[in-house]
N, C-alpha and C. Protein backbone atom coordinates (compact mmCIF):
# COMPACT_ATOMS: atom_id res chain seq x y z
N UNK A 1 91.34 -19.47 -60.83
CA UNK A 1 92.11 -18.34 -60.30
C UNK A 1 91.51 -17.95 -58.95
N UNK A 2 92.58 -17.79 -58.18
CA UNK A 2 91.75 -17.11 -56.46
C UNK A 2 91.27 -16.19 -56.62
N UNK A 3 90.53 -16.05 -55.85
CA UNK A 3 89.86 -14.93 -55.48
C UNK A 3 90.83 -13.95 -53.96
N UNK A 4 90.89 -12.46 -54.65
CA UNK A 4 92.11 -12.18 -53.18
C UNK A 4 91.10 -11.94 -52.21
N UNK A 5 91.55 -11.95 -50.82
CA UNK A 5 91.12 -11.54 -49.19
C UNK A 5 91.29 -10.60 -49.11
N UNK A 6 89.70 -10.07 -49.36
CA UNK A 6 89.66 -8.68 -48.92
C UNK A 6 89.27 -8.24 -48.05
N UNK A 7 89.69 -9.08 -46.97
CA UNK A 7 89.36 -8.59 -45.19
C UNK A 7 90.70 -8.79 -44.23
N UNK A 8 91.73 -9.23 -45.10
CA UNK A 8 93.28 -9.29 -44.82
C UNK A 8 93.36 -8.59 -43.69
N UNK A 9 93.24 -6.82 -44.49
CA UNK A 9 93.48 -6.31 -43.10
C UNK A 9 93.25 -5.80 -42.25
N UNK A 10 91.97 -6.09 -42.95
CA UNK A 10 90.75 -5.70 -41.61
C UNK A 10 91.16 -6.72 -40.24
N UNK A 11 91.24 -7.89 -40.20
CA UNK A 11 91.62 -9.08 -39.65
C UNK A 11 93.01 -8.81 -38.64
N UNK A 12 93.91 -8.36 -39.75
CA UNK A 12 94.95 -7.89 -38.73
C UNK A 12 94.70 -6.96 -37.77
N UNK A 13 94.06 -5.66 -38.16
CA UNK A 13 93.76 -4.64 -37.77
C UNK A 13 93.08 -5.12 -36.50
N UNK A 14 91.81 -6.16 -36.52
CA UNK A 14 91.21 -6.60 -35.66
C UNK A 14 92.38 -7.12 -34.19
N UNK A 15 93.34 -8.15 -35.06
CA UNK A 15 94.10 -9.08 -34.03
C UNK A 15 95.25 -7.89 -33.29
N UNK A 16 95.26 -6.87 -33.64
CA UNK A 16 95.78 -5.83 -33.65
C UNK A 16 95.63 -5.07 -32.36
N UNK A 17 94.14 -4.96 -32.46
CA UNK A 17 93.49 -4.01 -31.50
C UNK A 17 92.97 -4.82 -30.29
N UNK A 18 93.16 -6.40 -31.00
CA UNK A 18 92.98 -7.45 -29.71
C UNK A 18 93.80 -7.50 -28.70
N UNK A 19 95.23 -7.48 -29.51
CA UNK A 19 96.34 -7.69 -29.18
C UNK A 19 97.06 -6.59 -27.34
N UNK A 20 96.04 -5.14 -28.29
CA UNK A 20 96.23 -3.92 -27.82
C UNK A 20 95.94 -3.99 -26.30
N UNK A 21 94.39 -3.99 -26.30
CA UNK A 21 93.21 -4.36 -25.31
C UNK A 21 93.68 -5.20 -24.18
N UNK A 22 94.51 -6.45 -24.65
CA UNK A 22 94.83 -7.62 -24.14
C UNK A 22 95.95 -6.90 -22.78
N UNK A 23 96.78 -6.02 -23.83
CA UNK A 23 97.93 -5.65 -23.27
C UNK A 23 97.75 -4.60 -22.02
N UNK A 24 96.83 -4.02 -22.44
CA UNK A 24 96.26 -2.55 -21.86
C UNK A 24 95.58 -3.23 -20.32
N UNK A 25 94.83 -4.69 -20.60
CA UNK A 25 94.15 -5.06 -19.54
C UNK A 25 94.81 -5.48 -18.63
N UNK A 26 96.18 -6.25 -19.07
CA UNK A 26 97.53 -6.57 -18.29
C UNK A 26 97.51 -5.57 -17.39
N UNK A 27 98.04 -4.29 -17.93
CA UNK A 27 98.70 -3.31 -17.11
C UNK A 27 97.60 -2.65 -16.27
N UNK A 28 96.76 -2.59 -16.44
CA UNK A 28 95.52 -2.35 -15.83
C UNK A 28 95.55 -3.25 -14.16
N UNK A 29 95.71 -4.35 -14.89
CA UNK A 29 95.59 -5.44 -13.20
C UNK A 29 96.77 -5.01 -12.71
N UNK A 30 97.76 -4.75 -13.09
CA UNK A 30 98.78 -5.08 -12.48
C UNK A 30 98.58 -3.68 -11.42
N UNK A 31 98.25 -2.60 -12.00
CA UNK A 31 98.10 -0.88 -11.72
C UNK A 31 97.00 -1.07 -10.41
N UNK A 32 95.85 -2.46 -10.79
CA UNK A 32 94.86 -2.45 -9.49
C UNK A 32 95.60 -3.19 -8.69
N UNK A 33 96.68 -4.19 -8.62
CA UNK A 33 97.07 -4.82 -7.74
C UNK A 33 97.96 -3.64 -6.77
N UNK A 34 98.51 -2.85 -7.62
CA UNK A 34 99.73 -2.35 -6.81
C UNK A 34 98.79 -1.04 -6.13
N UNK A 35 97.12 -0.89 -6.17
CA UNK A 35 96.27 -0.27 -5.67
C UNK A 35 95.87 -0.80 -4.34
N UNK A 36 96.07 -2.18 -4.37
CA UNK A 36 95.35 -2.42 -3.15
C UNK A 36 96.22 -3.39 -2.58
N UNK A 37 97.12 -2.94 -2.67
CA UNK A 37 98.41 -3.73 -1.86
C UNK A 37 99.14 -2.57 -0.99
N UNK A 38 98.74 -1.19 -1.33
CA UNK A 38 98.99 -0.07 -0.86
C UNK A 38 98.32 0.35 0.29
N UNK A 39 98.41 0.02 1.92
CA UNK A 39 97.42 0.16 3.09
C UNK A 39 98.43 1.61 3.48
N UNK A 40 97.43 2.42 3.96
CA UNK A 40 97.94 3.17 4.90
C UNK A 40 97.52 2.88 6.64
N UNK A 41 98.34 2.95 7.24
CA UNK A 41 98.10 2.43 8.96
C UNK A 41 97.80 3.86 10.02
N UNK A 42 96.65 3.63 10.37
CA UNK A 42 96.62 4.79 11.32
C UNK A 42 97.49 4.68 12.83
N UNK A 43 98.34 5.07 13.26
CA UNK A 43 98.23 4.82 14.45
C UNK A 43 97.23 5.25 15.26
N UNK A 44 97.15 3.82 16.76
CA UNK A 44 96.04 4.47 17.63
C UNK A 44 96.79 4.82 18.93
N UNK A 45 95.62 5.68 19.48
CA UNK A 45 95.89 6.61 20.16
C UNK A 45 96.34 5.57 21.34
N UNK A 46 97.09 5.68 22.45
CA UNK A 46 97.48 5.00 23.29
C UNK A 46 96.40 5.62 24.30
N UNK A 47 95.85 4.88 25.33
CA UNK A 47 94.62 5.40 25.63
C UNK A 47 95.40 5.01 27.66
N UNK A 48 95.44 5.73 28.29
CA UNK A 48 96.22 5.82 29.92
C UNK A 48 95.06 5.08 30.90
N UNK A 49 95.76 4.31 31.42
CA UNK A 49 94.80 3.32 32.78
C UNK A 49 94.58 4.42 33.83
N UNK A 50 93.30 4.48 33.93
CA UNK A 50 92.87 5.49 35.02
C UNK A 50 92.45 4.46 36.47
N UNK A 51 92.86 4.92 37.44
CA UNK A 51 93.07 4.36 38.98
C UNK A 51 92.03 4.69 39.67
N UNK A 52 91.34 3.76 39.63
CA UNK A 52 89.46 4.38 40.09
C UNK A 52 89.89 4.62 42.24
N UNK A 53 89.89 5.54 42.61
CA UNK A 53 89.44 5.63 44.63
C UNK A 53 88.79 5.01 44.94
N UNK A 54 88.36 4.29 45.97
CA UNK A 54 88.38 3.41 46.75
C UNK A 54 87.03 4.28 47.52
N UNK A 55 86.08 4.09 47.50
CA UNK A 55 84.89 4.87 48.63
C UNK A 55 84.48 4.19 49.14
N UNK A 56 84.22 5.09 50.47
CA UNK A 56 83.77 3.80 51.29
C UNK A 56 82.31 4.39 52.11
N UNK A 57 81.38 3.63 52.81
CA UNK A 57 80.03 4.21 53.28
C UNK A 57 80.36 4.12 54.69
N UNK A 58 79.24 4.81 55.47
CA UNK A 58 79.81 4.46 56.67
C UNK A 58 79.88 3.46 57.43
N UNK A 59 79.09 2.56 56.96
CA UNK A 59 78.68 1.03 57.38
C UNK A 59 79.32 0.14 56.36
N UNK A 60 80.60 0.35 55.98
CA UNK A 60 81.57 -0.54 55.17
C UNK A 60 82.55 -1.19 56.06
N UNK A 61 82.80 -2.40 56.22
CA UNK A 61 83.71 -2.89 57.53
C UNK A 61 84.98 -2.84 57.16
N UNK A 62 85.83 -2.81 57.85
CA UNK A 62 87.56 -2.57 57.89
C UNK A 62 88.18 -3.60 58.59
N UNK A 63 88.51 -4.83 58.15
CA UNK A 63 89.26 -5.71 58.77
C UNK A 63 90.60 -5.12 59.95
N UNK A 64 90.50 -5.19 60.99
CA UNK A 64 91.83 -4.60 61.84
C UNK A 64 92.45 -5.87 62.85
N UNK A 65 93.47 -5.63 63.12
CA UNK A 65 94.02 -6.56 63.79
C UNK A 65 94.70 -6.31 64.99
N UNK A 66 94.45 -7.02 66.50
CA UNK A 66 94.72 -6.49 67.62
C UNK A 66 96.29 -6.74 67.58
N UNK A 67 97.00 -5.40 68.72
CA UNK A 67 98.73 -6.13 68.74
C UNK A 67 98.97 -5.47 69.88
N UNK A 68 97.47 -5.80 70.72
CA UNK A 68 97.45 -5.56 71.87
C UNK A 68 97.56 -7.04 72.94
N UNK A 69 98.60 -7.62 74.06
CA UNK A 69 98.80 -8.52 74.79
C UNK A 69 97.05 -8.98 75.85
N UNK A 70 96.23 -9.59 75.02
CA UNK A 70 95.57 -10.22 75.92
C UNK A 70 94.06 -9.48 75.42
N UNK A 71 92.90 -9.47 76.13
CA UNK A 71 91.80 -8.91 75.09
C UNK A 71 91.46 -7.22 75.31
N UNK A 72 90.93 -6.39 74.12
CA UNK A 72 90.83 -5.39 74.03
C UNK A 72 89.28 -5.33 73.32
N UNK A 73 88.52 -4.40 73.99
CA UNK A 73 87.50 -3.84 73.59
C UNK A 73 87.21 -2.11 73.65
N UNK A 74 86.81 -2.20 72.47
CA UNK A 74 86.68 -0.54 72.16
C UNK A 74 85.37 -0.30 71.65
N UNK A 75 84.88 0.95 72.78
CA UNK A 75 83.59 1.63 72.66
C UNK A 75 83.88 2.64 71.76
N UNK A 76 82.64 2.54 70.51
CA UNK A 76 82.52 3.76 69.98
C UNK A 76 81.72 5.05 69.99
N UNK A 77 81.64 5.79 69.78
CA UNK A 77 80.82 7.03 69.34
C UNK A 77 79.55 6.41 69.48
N UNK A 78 79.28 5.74 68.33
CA UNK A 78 78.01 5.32 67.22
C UNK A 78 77.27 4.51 68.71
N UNK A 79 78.01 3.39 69.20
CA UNK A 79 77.26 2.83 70.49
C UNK A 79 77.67 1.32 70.28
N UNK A 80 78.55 1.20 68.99
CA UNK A 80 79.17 -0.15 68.60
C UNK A 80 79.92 -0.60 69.50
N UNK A 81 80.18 -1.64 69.96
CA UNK A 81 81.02 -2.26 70.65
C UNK A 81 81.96 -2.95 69.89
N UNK A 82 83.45 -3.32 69.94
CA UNK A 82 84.37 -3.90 69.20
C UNK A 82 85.44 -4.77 70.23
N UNK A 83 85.04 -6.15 70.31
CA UNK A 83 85.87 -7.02 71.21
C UNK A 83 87.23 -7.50 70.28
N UNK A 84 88.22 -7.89 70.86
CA UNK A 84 89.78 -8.86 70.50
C UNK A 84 89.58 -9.46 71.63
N UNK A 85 89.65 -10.64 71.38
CA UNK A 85 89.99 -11.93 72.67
C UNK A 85 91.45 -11.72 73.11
N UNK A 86 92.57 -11.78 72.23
CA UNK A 86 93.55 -12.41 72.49
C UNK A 86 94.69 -10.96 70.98
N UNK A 87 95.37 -11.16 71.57
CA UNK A 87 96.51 -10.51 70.69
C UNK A 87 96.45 -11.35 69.42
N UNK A 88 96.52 -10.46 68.22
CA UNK A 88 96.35 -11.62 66.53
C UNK A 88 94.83 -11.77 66.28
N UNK A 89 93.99 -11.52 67.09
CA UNK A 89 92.63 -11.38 66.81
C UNK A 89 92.40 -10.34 66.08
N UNK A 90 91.59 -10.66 64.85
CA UNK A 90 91.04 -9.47 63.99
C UNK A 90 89.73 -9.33 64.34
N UNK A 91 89.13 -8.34 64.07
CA UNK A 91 87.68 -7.68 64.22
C UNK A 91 87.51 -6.59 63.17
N UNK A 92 86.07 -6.81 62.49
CA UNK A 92 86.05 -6.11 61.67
C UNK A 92 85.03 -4.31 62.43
N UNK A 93 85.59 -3.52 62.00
CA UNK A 93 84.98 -2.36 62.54
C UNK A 93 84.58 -1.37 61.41
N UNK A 94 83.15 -0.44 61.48
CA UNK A 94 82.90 0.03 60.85
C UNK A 94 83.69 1.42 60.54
N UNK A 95 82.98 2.06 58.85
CA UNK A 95 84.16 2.80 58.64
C UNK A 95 83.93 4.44 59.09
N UNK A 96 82.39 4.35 59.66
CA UNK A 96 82.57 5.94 60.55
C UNK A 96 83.34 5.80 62.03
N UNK A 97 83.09 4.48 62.59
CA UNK A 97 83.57 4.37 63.81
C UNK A 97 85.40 4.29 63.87
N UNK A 98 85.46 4.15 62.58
CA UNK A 98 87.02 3.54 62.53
C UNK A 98 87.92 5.07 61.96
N UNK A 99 87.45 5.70 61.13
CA UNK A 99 87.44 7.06 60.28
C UNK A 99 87.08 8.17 62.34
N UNK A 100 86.29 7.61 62.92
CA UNK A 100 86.54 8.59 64.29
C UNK A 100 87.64 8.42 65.08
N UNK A 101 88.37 7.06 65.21
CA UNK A 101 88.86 7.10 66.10
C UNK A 101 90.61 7.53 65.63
N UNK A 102 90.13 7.54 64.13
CA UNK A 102 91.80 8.12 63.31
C UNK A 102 91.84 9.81 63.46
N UNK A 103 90.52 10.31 63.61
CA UNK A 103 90.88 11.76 63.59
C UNK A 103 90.88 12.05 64.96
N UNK A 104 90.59 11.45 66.30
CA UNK A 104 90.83 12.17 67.28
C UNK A 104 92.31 11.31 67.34
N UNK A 105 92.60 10.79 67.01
CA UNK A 105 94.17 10.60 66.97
C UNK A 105 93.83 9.49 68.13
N UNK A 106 93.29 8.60 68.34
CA UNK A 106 93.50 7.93 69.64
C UNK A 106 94.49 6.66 69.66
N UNK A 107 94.92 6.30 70.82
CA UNK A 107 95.95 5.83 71.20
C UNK A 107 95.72 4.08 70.57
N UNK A 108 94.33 3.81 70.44
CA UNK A 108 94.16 2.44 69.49
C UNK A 108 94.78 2.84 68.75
N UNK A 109 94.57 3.61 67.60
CA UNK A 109 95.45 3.93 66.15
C UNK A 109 96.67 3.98 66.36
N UNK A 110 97.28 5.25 67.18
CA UNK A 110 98.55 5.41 67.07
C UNK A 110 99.39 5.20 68.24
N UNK A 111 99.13 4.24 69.17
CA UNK A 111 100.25 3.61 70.38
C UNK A 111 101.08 2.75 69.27
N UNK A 112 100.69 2.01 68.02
CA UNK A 112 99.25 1.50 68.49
C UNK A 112 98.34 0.18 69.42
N UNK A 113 97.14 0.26 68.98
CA UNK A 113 96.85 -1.08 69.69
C UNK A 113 96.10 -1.81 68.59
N UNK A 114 95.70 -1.61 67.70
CA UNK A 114 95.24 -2.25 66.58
C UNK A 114 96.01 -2.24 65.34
N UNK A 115 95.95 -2.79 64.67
CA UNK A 115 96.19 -2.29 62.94
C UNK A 115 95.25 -2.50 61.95
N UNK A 116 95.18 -1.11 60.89
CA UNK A 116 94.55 -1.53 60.18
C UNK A 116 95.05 -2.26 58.73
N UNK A 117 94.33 -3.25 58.26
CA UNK A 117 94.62 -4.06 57.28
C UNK A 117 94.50 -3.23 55.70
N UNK A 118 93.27 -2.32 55.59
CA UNK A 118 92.81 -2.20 54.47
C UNK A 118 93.58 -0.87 53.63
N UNK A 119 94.57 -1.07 53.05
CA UNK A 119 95.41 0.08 52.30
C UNK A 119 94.64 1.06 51.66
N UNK A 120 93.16 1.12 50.98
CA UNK A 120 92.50 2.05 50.86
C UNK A 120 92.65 3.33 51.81
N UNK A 121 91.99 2.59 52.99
CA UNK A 121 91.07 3.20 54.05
C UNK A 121 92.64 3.93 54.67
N UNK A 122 93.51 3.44 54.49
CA UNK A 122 95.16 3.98 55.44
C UNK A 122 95.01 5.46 53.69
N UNK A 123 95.38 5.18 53.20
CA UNK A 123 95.84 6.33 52.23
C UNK A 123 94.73 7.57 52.40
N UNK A 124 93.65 6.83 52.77
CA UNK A 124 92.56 8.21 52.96
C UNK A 124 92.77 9.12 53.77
N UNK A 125 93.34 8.67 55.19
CA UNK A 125 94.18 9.45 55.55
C UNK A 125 95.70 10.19 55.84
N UNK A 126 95.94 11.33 55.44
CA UNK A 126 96.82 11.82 55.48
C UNK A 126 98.30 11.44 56.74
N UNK A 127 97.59 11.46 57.45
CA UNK A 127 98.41 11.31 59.43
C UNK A 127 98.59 9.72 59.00
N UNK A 128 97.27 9.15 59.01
CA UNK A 128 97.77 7.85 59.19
C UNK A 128 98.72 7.07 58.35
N UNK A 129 98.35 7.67 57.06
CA UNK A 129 99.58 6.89 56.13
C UNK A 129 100.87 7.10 56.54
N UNK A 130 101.44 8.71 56.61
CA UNK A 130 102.25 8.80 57.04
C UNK A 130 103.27 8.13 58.06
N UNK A 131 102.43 7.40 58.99
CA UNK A 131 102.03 7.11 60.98
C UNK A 131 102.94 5.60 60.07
N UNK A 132 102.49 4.85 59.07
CA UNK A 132 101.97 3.53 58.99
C UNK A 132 103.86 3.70 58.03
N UNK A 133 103.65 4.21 57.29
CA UNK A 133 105.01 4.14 56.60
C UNK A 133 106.39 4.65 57.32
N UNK A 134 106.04 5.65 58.46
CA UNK A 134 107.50 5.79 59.05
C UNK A 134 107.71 4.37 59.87
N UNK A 135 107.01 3.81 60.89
CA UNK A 135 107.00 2.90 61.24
C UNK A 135 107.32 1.47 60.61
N UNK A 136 107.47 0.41 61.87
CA UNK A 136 107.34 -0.49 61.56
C UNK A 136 106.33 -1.47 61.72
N UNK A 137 105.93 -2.58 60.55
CA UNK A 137 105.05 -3.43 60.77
C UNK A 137 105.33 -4.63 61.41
N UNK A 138 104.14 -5.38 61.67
CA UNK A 138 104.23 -6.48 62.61
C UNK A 138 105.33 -7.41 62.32
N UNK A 139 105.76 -7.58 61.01
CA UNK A 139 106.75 -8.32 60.68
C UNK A 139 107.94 -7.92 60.83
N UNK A 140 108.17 -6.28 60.77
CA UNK A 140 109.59 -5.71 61.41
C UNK A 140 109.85 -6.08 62.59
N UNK A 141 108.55 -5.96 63.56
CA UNK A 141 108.80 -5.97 64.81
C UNK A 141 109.39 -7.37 65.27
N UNK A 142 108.95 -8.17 64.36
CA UNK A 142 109.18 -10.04 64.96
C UNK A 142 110.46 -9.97 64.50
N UNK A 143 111.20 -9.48 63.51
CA UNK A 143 112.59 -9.88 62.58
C UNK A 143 113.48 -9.11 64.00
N UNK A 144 112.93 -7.78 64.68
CA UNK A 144 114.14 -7.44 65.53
C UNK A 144 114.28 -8.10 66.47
N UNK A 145 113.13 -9.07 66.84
CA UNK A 145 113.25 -9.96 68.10
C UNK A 145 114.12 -10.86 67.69
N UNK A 146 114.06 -11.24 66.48
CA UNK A 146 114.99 -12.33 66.17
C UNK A 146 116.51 -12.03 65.85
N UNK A 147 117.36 -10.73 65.67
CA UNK A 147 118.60 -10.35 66.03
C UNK A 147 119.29 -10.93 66.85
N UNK A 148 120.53 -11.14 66.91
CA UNK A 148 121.52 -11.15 68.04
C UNK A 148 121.40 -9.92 68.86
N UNK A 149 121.47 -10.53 70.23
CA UNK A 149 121.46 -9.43 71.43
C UNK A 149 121.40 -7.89 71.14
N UNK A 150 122.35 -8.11 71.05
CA UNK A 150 123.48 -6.50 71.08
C UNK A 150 122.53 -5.71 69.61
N UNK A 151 122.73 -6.33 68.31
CA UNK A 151 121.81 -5.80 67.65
C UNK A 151 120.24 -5.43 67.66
N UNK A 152 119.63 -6.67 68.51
CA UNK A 152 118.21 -6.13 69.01
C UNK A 152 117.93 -4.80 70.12
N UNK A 153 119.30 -4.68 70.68
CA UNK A 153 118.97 -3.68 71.94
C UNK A 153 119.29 -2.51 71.28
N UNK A 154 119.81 -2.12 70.31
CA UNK A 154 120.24 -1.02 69.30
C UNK A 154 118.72 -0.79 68.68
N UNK A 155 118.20 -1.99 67.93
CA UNK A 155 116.92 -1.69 66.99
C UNK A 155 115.99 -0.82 67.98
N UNK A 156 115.62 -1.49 69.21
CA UNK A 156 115.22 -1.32 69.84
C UNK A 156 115.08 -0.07 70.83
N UNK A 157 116.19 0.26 71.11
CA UNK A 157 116.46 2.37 71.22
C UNK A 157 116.10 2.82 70.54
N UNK A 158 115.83 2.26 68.96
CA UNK A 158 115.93 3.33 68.25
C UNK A 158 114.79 3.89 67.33
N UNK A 159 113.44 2.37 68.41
CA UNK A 159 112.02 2.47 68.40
C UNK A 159 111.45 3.75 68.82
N UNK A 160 110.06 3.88 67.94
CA UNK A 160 109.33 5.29 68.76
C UNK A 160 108.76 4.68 70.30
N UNK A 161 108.19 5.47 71.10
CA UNK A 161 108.08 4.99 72.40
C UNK A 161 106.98 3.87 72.12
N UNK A 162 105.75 4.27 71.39
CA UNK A 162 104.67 3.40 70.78
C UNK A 162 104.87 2.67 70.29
N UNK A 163 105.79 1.96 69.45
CA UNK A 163 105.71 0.64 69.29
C UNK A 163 106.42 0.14 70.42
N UNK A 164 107.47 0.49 71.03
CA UNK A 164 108.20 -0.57 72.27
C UNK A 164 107.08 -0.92 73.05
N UNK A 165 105.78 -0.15 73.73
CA UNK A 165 104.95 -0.72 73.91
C UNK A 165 104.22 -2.34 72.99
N UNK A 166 104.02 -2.14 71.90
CA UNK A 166 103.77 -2.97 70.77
C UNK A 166 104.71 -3.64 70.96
N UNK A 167 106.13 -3.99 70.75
CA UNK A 167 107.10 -5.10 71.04
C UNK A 167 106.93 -5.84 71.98
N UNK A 168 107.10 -5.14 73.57
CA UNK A 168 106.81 -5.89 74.40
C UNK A 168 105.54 -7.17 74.77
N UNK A 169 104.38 -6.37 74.16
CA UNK A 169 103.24 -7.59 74.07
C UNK A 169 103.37 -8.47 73.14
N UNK A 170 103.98 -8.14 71.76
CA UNK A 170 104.47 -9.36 70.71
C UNK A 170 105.30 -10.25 71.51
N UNK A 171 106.44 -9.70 72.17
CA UNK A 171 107.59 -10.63 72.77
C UNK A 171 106.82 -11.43 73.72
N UNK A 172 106.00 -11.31 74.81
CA UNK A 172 105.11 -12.19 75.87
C UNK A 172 104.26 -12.94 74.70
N UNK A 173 103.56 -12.51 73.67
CA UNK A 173 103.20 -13.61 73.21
C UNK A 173 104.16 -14.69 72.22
N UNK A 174 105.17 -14.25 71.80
CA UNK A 174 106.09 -14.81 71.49
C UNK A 174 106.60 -16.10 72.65
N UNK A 175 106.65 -15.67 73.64
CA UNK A 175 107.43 -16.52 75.00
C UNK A 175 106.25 -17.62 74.78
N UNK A 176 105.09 -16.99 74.90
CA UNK A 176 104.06 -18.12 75.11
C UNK A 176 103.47 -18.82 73.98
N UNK A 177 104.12 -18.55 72.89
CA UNK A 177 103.61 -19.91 71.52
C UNK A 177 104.84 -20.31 71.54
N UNK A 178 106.13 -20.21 72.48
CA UNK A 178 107.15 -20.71 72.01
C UNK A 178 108.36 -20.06 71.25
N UNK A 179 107.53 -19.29 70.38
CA UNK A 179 108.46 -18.65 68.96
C UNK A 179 109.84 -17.67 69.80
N UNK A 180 109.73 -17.30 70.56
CA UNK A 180 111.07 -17.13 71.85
C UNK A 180 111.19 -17.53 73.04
N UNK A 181 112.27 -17.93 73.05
CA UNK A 181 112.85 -19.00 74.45
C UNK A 181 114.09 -19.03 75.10
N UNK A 182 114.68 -17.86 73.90
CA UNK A 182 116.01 -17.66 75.05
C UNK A 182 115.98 -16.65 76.06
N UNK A 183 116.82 -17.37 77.33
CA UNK A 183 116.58 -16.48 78.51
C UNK A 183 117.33 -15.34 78.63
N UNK A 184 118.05 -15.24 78.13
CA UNK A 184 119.18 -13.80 77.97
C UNK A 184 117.69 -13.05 77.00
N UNK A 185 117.68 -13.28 76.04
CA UNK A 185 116.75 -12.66 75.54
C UNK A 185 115.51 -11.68 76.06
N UNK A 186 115.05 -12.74 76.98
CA UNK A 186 114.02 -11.98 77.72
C UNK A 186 113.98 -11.46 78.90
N UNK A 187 115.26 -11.56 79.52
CA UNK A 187 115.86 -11.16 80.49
C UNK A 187 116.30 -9.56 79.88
N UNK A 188 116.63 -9.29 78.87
CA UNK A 188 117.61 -8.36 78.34
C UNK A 188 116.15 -7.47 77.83
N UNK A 189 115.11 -8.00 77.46
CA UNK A 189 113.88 -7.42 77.02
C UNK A 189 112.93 -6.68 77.94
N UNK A 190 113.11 -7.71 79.71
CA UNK A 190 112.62 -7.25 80.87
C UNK A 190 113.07 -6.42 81.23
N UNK A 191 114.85 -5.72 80.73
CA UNK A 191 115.12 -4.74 81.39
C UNK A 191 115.16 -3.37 80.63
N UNK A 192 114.98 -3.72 79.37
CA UNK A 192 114.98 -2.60 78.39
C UNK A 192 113.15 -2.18 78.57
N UNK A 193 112.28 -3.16 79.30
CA UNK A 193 111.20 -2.57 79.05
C UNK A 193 110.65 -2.31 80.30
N UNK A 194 111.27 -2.81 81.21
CA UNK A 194 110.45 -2.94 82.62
C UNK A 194 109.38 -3.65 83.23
N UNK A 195 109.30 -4.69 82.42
CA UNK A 195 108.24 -5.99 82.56
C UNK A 195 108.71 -7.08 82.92
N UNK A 196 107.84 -8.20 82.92
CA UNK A 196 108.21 -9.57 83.55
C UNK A 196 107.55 -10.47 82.11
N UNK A 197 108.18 -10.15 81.34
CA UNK A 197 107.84 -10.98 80.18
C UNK A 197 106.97 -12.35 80.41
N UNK A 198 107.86 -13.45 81.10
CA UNK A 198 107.56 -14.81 81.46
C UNK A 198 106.21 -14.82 81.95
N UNK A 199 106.35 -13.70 83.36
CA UNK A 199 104.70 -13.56 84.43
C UNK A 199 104.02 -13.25 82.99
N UNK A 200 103.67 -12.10 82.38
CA UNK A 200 102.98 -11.83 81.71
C UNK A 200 102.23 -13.17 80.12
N UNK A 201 103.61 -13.70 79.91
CA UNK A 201 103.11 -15.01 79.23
C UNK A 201 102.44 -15.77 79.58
N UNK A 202 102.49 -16.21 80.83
CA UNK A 202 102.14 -17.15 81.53
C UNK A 202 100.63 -16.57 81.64
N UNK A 203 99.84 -15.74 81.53
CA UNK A 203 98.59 -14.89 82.25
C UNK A 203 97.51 -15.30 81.06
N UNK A 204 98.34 -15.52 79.43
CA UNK A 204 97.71 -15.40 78.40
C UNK A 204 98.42 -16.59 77.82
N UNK A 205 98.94 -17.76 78.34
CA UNK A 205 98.94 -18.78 77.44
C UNK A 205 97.83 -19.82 77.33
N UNK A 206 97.91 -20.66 76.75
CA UNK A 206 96.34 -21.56 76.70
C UNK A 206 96.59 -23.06 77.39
């Protein structure tokens, strides 16, 4: 005769609470997954490009460029001397000597007879930026030479008196690299300016 199992249900009870555990641990992972699948995002701060000024010492050089017909030298204050051979010649000049000759306003700066290259050193001053943006640059000045007649003698009225000075020495050196050669042209240029274009080419060609 058997003997009955008397751990039946203890056994179940056991596979029971296995069963339980098993289930409980399921939901458990699933509860840590959906824990760390959960990011929160900070936004960051957008942070603004700051535009550092431009300083300069007084012994910092300033590239400038002559657009004066033939050579120019300028005495400074300081005791510097500053030669241009030839019109298109650059020279570099210092920036107290160059910073003096913008505040007495002199006629290098604003006829003008030089230019300066370095956009810093122009925004530092007030006059001159101004001076540099109503105007035209060396490349305006060459595009009106290159107009038809009638349109160049219009551009040309309607120049400040200081650059028509400045035109006229571009145009003689123009005659003399060639880059203008028509004779109406400079005939029409001799009389709007009162020069002898050709004589004057001829003085400074190579």
């Amino acid at each position: 005769m058997a003997r009955p199992r008397k751990n039946t249900v203890k056994e179940k009870s056991v596979e029971n609470v296995t069963e339980q555990n098993e289930t409980a641990s399921v939901q458990e992972g699933l509860f840590d997954d959906e824990k760390t699948t959960v990011t929160e995002e900070v936004p960051k701060e957008k942070t603004a490009k700051k535009t550092t000024k431009k300083t300069f010492s007084d012994s910092d050089l300033i590239v400038c460029k002559s657009v004066t017909l033939g050579g120019l030298t300028i005495c400074a204050k300081s005791g510097n001397v500053y030669e241009f051979r030839q019109y298109g010649d650059e020279c570099e000049i210092e920036y107290r000597d160059l910073s003096e000759l913008v505040r007495r306003r002199t006629s290098y700066i604003y006829t003008p007879r030089i230019i300066i290259t370095d956009n810093d050193f122009i925004k530092e001053f007030k006059t001159l930026n101004d001076f540099y943006n109503d105007n035209y640059n060396i490349n305006d000045l060459e595009s009106v030479l290159e107009l038809p007649i009638d349109e160049m003698v219009v551009a040309i009225n309607n120049l400040p008196p200081s650059l028509k000075v400045t035109l006229s020495s571009l145009a003689a050196t123009m005659v003399s690299n060639g880059k203008l050669d028509s004779l109406r042209k400079i005939k029409t240029l001799d009389s709007l300016f009162g020069t002898d274009i050709n004589f004057l080419s001829s003085l400074f060609s190579e």
